[in-house]
Protein backbone atom coordinates (compact mmCIF):
# COMPACT_ATOMS: atom_id res chain seq x y z
CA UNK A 1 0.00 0.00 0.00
CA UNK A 2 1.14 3.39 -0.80
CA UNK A 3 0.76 6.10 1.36
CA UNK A 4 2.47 9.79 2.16
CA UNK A 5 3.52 10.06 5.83
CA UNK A 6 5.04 13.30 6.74
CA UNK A 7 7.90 12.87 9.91
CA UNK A 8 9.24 14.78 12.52
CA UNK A 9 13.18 15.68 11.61
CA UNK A 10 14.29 13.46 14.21
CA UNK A 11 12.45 10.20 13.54
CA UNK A 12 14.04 10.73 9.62
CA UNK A 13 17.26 10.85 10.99
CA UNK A 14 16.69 7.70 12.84
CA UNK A 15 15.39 5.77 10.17
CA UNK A 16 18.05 6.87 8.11
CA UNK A 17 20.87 6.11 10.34
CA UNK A 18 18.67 2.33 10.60
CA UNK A 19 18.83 2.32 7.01
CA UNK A 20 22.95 2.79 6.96
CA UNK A 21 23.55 0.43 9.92
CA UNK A 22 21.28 -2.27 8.34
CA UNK A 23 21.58 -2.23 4.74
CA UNK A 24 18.25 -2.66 4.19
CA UNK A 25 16.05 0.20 2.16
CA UNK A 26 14.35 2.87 3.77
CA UNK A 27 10.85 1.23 3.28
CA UNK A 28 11.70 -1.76 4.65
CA UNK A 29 13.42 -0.03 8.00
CA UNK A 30 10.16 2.13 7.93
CA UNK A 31 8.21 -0.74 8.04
CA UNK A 32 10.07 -3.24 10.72
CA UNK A 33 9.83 -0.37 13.15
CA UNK A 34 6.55 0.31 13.02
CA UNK A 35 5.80 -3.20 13.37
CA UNK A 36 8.09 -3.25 16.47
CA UNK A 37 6.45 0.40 17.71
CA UNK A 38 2.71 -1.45 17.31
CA UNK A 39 3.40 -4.78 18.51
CA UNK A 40 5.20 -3.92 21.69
CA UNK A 41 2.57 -3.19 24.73
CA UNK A 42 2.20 0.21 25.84
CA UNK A 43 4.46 0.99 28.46
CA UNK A 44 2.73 0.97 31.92
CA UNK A 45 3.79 3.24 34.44
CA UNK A 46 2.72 3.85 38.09
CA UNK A 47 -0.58 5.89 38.39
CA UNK A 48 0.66 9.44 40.14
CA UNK A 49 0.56 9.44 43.42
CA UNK A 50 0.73 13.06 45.33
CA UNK A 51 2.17 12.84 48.79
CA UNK A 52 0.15 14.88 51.00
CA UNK A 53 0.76 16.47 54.63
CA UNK A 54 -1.23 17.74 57.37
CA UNK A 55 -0.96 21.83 58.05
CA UNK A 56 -2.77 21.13 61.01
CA UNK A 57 -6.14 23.51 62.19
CA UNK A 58 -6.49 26.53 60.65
CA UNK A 59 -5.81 29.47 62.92
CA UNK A 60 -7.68 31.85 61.34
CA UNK A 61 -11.31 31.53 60.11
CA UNK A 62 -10.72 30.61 56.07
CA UNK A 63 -14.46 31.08 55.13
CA UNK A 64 -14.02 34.16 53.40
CA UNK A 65 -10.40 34.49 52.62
CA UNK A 66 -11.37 34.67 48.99
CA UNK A 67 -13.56 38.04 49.84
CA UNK A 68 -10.61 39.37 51.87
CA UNK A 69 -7.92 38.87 49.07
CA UNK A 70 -10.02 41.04 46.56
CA UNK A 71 -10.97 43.39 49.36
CA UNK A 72 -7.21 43.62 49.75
CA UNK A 73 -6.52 43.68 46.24
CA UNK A 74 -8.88 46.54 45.40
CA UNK A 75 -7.39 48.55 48.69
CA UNK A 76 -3.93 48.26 46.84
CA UNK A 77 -5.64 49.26 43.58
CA UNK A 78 -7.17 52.59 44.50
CA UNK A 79 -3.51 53.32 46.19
CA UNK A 80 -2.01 52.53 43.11
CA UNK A 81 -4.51 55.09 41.78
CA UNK A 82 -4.12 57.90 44.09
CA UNK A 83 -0.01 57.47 44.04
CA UNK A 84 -0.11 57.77 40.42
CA UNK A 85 -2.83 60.71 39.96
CA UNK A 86 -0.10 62.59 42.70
CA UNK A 87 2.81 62.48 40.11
């Protein structure tokens, strides 16, 4: 079958230095690899695991700390403001 495949500059190279070690023509190292690439299994790593730690109680009520950083981000806004309408 005859098909255009367009590769990445580094997979060329290696199927052209496969092609000088081995003798054989490009198609045929072309071929053998992908039918090494498709028969092996898939790899199978390790799901992630994320090691996680205690901080302990909060000390300070967290409810609205989302509320208090734009409150606080707003405050620093206006100053910004006023700073820059002074100069």
């Amino acid at each position: 079958m005859r098909t255009t495949v367009t590769l990445d500059l580094d997979v060329h190279r290696l199927l052209k230095e496969a092609e000088r070690r081995s003798g054989q023509p490009f198609k045929q190292v072309l071929n053998d690899a992908l039918r090494a690439g498709l028969k092996r299994p898939p790899a199978r790593t390790p799901p992630f695991k994320q090691r996680v730690f205690s901080l302990g109680r909060p000390r300070v009520d967290l409810t609205k700390a989302g509320a208090l950083a734009a409150e606080l981000e707003d405050l620093e806004i206006i100053a910004k403001g006023r700073r820059d309408a002074r100069r």
